[in-house]
Protein backbone atom coordinates (compact mmCIF):
# COMPACT_ATOMS: atom_id res chain seq x y z
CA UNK A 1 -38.55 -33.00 42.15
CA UNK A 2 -39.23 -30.04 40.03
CA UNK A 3 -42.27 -29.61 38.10
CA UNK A 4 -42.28 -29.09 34.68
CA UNK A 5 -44.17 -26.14 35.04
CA UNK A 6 -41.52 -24.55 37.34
CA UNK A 7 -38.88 -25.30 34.84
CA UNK A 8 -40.87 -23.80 32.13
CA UNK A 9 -40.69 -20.62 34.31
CA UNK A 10 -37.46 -20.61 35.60
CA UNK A 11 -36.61 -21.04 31.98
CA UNK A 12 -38.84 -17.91 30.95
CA UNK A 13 -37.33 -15.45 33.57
CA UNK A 14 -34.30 -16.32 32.72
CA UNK A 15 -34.25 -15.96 29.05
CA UNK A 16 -36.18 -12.42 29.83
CA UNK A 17 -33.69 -11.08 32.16
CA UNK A 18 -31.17 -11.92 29.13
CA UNK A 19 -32.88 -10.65 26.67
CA UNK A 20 -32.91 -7.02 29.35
CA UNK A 21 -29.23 -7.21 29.47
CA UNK A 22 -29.06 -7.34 25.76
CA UNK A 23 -31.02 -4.77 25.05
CA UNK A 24 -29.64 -2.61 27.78
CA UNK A 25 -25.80 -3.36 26.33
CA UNK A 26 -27.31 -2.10 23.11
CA UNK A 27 -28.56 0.93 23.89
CA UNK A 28 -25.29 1.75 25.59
CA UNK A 29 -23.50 1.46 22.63
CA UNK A 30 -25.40 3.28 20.64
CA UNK A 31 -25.43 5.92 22.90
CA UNK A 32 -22.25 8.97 22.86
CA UNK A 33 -20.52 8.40 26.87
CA UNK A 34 -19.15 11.66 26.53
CA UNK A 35 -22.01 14.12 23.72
CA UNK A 36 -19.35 15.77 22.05
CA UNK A 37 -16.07 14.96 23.28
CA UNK A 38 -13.84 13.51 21.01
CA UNK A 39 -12.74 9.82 22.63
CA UNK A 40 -9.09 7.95 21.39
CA UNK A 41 -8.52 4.65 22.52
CA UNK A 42 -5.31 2.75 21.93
CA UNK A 43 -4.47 -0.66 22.82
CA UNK A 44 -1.70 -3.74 21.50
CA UNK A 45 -3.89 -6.81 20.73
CA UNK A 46 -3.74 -10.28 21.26
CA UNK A 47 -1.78 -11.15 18.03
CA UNK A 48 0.66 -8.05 18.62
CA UNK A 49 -1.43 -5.46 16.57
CA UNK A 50 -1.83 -1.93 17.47
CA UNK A 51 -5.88 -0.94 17.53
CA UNK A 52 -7.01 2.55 17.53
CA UNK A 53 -10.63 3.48 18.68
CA UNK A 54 -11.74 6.61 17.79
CA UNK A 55 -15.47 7.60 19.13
CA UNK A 56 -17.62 10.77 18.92
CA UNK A 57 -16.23 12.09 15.59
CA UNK A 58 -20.08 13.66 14.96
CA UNK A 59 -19.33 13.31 11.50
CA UNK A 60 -16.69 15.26 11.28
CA UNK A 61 -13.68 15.12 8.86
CA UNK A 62 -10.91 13.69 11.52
CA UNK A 63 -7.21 13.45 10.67
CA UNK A 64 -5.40 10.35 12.08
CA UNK A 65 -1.55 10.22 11.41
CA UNK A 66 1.32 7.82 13.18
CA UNK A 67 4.46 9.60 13.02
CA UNK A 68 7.77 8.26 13.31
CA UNK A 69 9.91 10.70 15.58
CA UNK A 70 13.38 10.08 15.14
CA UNK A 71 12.88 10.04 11.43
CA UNK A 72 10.03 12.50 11.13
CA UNK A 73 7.87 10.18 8.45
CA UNK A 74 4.47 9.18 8.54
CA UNK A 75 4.02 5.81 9.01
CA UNK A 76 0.51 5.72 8.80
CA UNK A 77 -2.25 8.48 7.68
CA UNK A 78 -5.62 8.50 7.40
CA UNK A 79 -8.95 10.98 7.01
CA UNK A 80 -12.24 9.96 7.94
CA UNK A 81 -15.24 11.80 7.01
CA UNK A 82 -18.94 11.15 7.83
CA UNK A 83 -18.37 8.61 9.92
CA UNK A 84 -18.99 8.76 14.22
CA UNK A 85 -16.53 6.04 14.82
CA UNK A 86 -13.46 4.31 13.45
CA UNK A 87 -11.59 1.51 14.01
CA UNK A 88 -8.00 0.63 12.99
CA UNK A 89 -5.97 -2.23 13.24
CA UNK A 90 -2.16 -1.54 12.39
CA UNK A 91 0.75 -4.12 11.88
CA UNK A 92 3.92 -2.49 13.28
CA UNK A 93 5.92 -5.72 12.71
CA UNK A 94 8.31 -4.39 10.43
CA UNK A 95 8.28 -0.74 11.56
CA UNK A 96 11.45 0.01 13.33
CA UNK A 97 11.92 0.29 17.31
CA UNK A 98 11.73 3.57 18.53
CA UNK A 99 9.16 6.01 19.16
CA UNK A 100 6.39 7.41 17.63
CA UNK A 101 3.61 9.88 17.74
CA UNK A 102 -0.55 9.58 17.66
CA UNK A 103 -1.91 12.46 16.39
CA UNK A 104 -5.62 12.41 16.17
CA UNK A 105 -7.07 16.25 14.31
CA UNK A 106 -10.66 17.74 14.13
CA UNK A 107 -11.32 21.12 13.71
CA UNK A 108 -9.54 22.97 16.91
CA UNK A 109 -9.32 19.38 18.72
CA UNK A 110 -5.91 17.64 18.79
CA UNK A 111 -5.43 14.66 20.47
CA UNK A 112 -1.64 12.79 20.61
CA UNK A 113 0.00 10.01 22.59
CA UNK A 114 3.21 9.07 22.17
CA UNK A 115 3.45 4.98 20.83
CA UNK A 116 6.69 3.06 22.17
CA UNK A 117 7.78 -0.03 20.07
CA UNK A 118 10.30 -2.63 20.81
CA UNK A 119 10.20 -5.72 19.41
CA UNK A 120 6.60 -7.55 19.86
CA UNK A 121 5.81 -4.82 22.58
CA UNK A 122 3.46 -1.67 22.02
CA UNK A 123 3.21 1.11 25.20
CA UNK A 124 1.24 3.58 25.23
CA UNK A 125 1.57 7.04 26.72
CA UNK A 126 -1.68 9.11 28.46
CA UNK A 127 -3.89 10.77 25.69
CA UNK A 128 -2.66 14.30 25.77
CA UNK A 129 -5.16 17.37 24.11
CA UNK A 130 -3.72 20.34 22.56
């Protein structure tokens, strides 16, 4: 049988060892992975939306624009200033099929991937710099 005492300390070195891994998953997100490089992220979601990540912006004023290629509109645009990060969460239900281009802008820095849609399935092409 185990004394209470050993519980008490089992108990303890566990909840430190979380508390490490907490603090260590913190610091690692608020930490750049990359100082300076700009970082896209693209993904379809659970419930069919498309997410962009964009990371490392160091404040700078970043252009993000989904264009439509066989039709040549912008189906969605977006600056963001001050900011190092951005999220985005985009319904593409009643955007057509077809293809489209990411285009993420800062300063000389162009990132682009090209977006597939058909029906309730998003691909994604590699990120591509300019």
């Amino acid at each position: 049988m185990i004394s209470q005492k050993t519980k008490f300390m089992k108990t303890r070195i566990i909840m430190s060892l979380l508390g490490l891994c907490l603090s260590f998953g913190a610091l690692l997100a608020s930490t750049s992975p990359l100082p300076g490089k700009l970082l896209l992220q693209t993904h379809q979601s659970d419930d069919g939306k498309m997410m962009i990540r964009l990371t490392n912006l160091q404040t700078e004023r970043t252009t993000i624009t989904l264009q439509n290629l066989a039709e040549g509109e912008n189906y969605f645009r977006t600056i963001v200033k001050d900011h190092n990060g951005y999220v985005a969460q985009l319904v593409l239900d009643k955007a057509p099929n077809g293809r489209y281009l990411l285009k993420v802008q800062q300063k000389e820095t162009t990132l682009t991937q090209v977006v597939v849609k058909e029906d309730d399935l998003i691909l994604f092409s590699q990120v591509s710099k300019e």
